[in-house]
N, C-alpha and C. Protein backbone atom coordinates (compact mmCIF):
# COMPACT_ATOMS: atom_id res chain seq x y z
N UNK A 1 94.23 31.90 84.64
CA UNK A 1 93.64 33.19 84.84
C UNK A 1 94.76 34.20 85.14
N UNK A 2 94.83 35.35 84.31
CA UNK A 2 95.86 36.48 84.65
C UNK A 2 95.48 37.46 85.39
N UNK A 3 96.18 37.93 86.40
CA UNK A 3 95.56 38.54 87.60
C UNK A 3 96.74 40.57 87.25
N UNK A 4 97.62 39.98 86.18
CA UNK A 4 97.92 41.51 85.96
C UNK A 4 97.61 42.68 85.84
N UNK A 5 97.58 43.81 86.23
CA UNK A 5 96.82 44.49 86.00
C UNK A 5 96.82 45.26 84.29
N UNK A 6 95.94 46.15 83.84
CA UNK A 6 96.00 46.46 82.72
C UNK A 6 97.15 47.95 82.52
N UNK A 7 97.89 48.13 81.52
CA UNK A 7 98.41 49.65 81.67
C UNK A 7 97.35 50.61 82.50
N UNK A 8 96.18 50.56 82.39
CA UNK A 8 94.95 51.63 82.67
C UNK A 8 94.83 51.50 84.17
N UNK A 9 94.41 50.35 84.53
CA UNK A 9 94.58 49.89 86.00
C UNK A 9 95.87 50.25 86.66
N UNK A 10 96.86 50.03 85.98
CA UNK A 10 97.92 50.53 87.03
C UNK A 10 98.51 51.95 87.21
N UNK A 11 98.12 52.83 85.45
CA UNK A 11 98.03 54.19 86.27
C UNK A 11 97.43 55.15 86.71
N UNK A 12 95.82 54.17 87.04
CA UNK A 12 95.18 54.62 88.18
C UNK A 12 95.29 54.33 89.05
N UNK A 13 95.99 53.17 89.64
CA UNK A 13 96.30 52.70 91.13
C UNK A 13 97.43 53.77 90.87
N UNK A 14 98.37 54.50 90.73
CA UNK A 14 98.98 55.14 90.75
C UNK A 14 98.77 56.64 90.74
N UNK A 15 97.63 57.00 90.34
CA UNK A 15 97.25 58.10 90.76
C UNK A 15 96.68 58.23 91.76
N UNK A 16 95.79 57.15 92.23
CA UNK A 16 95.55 57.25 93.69
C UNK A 16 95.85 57.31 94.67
N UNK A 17 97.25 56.66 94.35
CA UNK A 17 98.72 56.87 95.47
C UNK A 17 99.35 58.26 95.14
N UNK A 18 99.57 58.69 94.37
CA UNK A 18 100.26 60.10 94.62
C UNK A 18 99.04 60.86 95.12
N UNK A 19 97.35 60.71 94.62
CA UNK A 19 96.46 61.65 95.61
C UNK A 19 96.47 61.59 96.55
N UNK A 20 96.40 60.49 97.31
CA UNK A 20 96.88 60.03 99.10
C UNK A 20 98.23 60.48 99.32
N UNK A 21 99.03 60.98 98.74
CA UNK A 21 100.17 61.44 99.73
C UNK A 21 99.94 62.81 99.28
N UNK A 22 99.35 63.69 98.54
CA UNK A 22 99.13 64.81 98.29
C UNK A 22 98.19 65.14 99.19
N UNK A 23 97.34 64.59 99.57
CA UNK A 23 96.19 64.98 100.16
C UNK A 23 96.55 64.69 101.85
N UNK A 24 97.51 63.51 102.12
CA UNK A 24 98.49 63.86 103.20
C UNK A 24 99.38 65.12 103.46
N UNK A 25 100.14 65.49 102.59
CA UNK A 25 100.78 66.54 102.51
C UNK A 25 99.46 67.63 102.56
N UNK A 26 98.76 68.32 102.04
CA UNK A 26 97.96 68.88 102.18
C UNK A 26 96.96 68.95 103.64
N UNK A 27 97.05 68.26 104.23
CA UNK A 27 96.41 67.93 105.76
C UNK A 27 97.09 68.02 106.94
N UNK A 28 98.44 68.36 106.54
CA UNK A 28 99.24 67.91 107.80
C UNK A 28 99.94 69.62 107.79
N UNK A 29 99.95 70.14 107.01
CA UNK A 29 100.49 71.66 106.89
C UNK A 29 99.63 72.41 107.82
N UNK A 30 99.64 73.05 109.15
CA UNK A 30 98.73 73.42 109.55
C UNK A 30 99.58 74.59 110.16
N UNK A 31 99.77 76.13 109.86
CA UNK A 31 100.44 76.88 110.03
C UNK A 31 100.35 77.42 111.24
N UNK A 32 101.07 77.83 112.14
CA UNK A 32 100.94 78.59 113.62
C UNK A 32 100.10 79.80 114.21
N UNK A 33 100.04 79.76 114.97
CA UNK A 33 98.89 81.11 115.26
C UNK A 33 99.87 82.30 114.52
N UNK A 34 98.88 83.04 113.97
CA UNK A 34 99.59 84.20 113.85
C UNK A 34 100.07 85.02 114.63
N UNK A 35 99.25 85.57 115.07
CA UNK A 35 99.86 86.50 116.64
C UNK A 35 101.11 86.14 116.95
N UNK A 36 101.60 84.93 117.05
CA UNK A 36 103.12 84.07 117.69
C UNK A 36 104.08 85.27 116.71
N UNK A 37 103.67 84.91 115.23
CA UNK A 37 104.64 86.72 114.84
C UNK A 37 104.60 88.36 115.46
N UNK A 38 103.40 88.27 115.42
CA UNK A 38 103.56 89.94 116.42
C UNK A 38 104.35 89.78 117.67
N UNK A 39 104.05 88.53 118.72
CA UNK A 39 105.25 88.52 119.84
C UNK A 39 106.27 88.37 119.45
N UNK A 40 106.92 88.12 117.89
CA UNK A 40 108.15 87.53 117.88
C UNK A 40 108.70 89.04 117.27
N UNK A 41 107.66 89.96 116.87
CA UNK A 41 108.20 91.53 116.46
C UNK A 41 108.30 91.96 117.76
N UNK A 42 107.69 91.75 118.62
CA UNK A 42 107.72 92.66 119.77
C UNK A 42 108.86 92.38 120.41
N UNK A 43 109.56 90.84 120.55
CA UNK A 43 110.61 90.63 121.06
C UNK A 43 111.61 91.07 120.64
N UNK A 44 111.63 91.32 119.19
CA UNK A 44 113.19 92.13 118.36
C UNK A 44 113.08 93.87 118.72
N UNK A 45 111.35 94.01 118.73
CA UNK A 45 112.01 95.50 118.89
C UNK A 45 112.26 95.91 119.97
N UNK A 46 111.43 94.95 121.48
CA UNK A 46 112.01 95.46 122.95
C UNK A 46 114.05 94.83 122.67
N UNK A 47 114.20 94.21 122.11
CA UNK A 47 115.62 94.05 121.96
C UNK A 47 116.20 95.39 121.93
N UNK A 48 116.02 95.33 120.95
CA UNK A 48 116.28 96.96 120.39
C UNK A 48 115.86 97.97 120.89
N UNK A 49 114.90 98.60 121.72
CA UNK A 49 114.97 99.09 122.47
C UNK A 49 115.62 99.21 123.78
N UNK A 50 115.85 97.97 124.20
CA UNK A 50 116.55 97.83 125.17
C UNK A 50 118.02 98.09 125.13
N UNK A 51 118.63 97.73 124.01
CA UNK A 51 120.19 98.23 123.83
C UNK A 51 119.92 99.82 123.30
N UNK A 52 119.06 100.43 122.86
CA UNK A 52 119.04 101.53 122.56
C UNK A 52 119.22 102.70 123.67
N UNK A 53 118.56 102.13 124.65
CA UNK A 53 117.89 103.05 125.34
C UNK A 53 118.26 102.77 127.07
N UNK A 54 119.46 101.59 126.60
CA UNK A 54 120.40 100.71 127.88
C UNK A 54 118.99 100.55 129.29
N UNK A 55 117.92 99.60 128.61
CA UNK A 55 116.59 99.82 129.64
C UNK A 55 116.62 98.79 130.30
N UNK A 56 116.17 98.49 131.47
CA UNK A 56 115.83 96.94 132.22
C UNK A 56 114.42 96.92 131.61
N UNK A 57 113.34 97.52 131.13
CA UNK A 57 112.25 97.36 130.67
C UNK A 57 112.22 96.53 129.52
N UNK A 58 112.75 96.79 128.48
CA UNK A 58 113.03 96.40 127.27
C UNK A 58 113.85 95.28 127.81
N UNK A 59 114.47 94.49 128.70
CA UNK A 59 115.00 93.32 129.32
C UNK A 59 113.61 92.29 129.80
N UNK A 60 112.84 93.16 130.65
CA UNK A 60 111.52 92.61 131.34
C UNK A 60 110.47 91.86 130.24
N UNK A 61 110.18 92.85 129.10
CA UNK A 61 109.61 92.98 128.17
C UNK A 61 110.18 91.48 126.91
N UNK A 62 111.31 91.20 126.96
CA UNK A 62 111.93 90.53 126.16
C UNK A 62 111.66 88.96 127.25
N UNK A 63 111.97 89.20 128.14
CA UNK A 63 111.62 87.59 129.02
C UNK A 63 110.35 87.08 128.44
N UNK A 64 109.30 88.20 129.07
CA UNK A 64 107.66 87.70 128.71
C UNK A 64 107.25 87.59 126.99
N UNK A 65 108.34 88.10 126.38
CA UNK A 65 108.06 87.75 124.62
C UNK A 65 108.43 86.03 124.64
N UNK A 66 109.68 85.93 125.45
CA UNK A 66 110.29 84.48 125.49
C UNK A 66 109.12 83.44 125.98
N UNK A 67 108.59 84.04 127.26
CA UNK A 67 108.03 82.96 127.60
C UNK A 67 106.17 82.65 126.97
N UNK A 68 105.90 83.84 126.30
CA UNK A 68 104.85 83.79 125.46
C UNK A 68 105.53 82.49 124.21
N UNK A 69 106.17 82.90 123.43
CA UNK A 69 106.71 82.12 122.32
C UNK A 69 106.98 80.52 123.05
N UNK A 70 107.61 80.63 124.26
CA UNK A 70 107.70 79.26 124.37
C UNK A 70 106.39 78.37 124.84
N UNK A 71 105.56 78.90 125.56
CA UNK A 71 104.12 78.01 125.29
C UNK A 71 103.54 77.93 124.36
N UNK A 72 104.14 79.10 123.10
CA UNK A 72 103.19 78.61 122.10
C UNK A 72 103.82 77.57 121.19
N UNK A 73 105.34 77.48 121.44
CA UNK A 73 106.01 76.21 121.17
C UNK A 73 105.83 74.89 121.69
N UNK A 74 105.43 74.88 122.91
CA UNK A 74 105.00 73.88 123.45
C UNK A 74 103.93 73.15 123.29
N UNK A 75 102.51 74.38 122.94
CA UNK A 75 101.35 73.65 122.37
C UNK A 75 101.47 73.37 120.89
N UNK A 76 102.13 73.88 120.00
CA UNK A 76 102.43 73.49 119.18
C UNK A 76 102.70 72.04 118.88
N UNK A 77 103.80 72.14 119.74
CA UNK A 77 104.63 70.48 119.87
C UNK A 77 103.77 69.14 120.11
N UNK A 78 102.92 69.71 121.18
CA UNK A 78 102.21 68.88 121.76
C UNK A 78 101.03 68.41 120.56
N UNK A 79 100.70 69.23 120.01
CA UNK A 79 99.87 68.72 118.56
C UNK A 79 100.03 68.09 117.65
N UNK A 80 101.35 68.38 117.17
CA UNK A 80 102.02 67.47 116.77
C UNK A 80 102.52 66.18 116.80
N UNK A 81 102.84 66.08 117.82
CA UNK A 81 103.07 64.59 118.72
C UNK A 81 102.02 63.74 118.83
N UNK A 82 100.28 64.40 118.05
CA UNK A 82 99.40 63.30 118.33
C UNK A 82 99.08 62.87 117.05
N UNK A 83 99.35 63.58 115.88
CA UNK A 83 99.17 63.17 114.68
C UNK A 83 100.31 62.40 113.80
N UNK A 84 100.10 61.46 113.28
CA UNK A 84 100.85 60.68 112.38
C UNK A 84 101.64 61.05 111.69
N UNK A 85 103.09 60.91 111.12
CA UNK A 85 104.37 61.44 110.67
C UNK A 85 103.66 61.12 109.23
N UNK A 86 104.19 62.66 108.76
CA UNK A 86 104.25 62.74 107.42
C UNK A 86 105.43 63.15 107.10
N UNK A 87 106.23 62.38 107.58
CA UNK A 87 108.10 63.12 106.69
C UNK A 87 107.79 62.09 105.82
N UNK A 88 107.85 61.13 105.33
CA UNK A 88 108.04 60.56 103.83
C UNK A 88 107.62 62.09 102.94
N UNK A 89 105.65 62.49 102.96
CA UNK A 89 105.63 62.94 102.06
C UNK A 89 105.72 64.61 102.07
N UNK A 90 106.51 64.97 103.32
CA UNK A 90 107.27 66.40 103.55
C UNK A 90 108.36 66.12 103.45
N UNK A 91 109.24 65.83 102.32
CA UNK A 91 110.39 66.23 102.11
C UNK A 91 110.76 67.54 101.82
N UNK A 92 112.16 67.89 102.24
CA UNK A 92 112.67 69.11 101.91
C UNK A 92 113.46 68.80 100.92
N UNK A 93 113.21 68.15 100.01
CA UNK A 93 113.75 67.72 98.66
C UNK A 93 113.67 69.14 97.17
N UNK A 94 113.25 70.37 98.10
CA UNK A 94 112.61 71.05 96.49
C UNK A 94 114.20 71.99 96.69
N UNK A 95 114.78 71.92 95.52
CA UNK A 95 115.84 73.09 95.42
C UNK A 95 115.42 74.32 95.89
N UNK A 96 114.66 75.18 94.97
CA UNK A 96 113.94 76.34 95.13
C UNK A 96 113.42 76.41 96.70
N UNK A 97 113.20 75.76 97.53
CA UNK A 97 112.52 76.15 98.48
C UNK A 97 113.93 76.36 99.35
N UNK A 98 115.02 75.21 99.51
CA UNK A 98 115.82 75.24 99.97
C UNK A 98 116.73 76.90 99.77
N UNK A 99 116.75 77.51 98.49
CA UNK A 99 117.28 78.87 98.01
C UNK A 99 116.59 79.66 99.00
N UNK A 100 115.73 79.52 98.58
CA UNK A 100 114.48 80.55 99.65
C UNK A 100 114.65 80.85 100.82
N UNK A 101 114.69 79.82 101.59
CA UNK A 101 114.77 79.50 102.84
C UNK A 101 115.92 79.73 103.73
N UNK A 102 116.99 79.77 102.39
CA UNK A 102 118.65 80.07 103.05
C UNK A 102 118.72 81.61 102.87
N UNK A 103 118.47 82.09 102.00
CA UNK A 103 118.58 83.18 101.53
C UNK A 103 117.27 84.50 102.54
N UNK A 104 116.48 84.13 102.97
CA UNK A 104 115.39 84.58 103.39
C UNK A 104 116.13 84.57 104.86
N UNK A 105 116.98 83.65 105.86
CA UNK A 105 117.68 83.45 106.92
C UNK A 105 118.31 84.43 106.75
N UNK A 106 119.63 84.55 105.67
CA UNK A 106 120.56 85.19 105.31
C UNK A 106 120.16 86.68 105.57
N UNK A 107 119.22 87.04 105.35
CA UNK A 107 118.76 88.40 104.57
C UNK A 107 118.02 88.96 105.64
N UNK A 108 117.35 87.81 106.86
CA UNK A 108 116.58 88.43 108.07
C UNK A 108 117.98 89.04 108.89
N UNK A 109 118.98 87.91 109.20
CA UNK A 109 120.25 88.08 109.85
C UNK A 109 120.87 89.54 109.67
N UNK A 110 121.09 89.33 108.53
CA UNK A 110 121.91 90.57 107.88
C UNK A 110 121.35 91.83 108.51
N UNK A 111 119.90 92.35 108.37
CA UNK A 111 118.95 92.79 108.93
C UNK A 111 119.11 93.20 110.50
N UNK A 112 118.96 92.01 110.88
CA UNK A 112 118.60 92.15 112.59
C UNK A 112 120.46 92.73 113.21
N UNK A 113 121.92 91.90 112.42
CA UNK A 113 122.80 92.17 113.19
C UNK A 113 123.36 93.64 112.18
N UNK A 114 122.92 93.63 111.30
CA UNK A 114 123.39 94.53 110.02
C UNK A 114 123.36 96.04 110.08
N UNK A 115 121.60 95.76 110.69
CA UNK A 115 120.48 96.66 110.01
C UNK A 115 121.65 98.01 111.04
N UNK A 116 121.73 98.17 112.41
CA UNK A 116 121.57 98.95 113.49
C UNK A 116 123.21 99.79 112.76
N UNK A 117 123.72 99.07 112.87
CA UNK A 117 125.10 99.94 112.33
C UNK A 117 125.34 100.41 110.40
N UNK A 118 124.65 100.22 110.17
CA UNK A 118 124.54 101.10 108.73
C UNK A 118 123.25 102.22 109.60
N UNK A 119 122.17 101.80 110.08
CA UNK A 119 121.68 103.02 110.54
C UNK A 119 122.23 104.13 111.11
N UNK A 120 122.68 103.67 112.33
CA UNK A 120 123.63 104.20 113.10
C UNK A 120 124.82 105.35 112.17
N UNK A 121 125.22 105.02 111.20
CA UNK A 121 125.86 105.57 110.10
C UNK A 121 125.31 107.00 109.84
N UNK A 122 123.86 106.64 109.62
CA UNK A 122 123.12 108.03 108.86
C UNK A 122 122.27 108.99 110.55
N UNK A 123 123.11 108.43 111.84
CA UNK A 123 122.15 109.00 113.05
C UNK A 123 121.02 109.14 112.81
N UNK A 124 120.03 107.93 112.60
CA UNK A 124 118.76 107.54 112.79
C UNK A 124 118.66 106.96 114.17
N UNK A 125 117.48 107.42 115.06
CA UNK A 125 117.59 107.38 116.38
C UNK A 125 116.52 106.09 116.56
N UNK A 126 116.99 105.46 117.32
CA UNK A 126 116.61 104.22 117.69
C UNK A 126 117.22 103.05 116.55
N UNK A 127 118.55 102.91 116.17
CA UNK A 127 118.75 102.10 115.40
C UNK A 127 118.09 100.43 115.45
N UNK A 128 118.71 100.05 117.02
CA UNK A 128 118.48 98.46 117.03
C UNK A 128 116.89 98.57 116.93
N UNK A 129 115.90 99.28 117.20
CA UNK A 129 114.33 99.06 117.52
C UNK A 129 113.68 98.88 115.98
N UNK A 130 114.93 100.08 115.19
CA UNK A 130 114.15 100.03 113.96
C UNK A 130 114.15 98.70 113.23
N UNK A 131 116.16 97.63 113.57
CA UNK A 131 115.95 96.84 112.91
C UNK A 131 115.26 95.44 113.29
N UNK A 132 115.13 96.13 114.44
CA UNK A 132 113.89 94.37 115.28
C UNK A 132 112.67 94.70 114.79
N UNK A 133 112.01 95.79 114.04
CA UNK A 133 110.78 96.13 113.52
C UNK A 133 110.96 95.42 111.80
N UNK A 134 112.05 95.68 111.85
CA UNK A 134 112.18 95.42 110.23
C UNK A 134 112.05 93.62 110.25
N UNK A 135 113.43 93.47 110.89
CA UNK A 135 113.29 92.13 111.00
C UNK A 135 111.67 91.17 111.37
N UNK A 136 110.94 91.50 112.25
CA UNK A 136 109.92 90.87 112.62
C UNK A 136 109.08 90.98 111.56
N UNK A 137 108.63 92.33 110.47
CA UNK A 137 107.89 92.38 109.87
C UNK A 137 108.10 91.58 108.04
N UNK A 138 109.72 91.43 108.62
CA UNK A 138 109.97 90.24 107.33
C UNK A 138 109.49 89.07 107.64
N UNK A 139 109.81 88.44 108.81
CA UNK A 139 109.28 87.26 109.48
C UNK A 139 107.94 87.56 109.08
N UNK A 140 107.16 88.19 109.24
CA UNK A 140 105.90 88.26 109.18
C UNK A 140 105.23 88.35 107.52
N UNK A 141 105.86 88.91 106.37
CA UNK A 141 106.22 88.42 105.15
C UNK A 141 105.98 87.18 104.85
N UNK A 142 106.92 86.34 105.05
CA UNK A 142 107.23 85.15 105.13
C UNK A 142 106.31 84.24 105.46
N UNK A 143 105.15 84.76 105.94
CA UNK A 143 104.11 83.73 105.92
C UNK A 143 103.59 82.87 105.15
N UNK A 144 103.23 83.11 104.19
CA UNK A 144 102.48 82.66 102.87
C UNK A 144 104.16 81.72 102.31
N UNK A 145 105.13 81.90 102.19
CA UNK A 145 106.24 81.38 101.90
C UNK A 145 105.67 79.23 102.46
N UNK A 146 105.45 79.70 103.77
CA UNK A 146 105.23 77.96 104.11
C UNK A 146 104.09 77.21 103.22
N UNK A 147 103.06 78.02 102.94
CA UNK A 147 101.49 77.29 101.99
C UNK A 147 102.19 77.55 100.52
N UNK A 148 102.85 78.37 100.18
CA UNK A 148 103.61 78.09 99.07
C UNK A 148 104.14 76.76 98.44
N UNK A 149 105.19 76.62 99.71
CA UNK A 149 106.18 75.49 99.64
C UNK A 149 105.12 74.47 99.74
N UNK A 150 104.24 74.25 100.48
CA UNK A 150 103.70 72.98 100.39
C UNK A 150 102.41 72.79 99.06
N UNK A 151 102.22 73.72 98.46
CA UNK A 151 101.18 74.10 97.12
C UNK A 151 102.57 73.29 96.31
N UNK A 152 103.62 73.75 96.23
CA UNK A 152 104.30 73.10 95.04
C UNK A 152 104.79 71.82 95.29
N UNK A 153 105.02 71.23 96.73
CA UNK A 153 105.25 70.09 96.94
C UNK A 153 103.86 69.30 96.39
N UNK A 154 102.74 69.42 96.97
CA UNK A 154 101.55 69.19 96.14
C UNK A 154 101.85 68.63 94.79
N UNK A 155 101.98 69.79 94.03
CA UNK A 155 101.97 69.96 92.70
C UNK A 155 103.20 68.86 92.16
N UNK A 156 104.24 68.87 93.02
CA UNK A 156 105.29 67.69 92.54
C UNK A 156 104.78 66.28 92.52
N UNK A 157 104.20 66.24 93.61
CA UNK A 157 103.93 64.91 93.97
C UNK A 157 102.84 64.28 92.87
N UNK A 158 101.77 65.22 92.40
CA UNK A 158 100.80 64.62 91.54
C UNK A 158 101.26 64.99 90.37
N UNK A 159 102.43 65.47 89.99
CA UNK A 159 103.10 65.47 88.27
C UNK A 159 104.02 63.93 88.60
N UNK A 160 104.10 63.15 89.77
CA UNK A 160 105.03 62.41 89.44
C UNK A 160 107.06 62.54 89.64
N UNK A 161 106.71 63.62 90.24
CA UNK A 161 108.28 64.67 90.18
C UNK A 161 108.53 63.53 91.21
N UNK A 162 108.23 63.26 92.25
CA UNK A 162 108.80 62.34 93.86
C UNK A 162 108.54 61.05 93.46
């Protein structure tokens, strides 16, 4: 008795395995509160206000952005830590995302340390506030960038690409 399977049988057991790690990947992407970006604008622009405007407010203001962001890092974490590792099928294996991702760093940076002294250039008043506004509202851009990346990891995984 031959217990092999048929070509047909095996690349449906094989599609069922790339749907189970797609549908892993797809389950485990669960993006952050939003709001966590508006505190993280508010923290660049009390930055910036605060060197603007040489304030202890914009100092005060920047602690409580910190310590907002860090509980929401913490519950974050903590959620994480109860659900089952999906790094096998979250690799950061995609070129393109990796471009993105460096370049999108590159380009917030440039921005946040950049932005204030080319302003500063043309005496636009409030330089650093403008570029912690800019900066945060790129961060805030950048949202849809993460369901992206994981739509095409998706899409790799059930063409067979991984």
């Amino acid at each position: 008795m031959d217990i092999t399977p048929t070509p047909n049988e095996a690349d449906e057991a094989l599609r069922q395995i790339r749907h189970q790690q797609a549908e892993s990947v797809r389950n485990a992407y669960k993006p952050g509160p939003w709001w966590a970006h508006l505190v993280l604008t508010a923290f660049f622009v009390s930055y910036g206000l605060g060197k603007d405007l040489d304030s202890v407010w914009g100092t005060v203001f920047q602690v409580l952005c910190w310590l907002i962001l860090a509980a929401v890092a913490v519950v974050q974490w903590r959620r994480r830590q109860v659900k089952r590792s999906v790094s096998t099928s979250m690799r950061m294996n995609d070129p393109l995302s990796w471009v993105l991702i460096i370049g999108f760093t590159a380009a917030t940076l440039a921005v946040l340390f950049g932005g204030p002294h080319l302003l500063a250039s043309f005496d636009v008043p409030f330089p650093h506030a403008i570029s912690g506004l800019a900066t945060g509202l790129m961060l805030i851009l950048a949202i849809p960038l993460g369901r992206w990346q994981v739509r095409r990891s998706i899409a790799r995984i059930e063409s067979g690409e991984r």
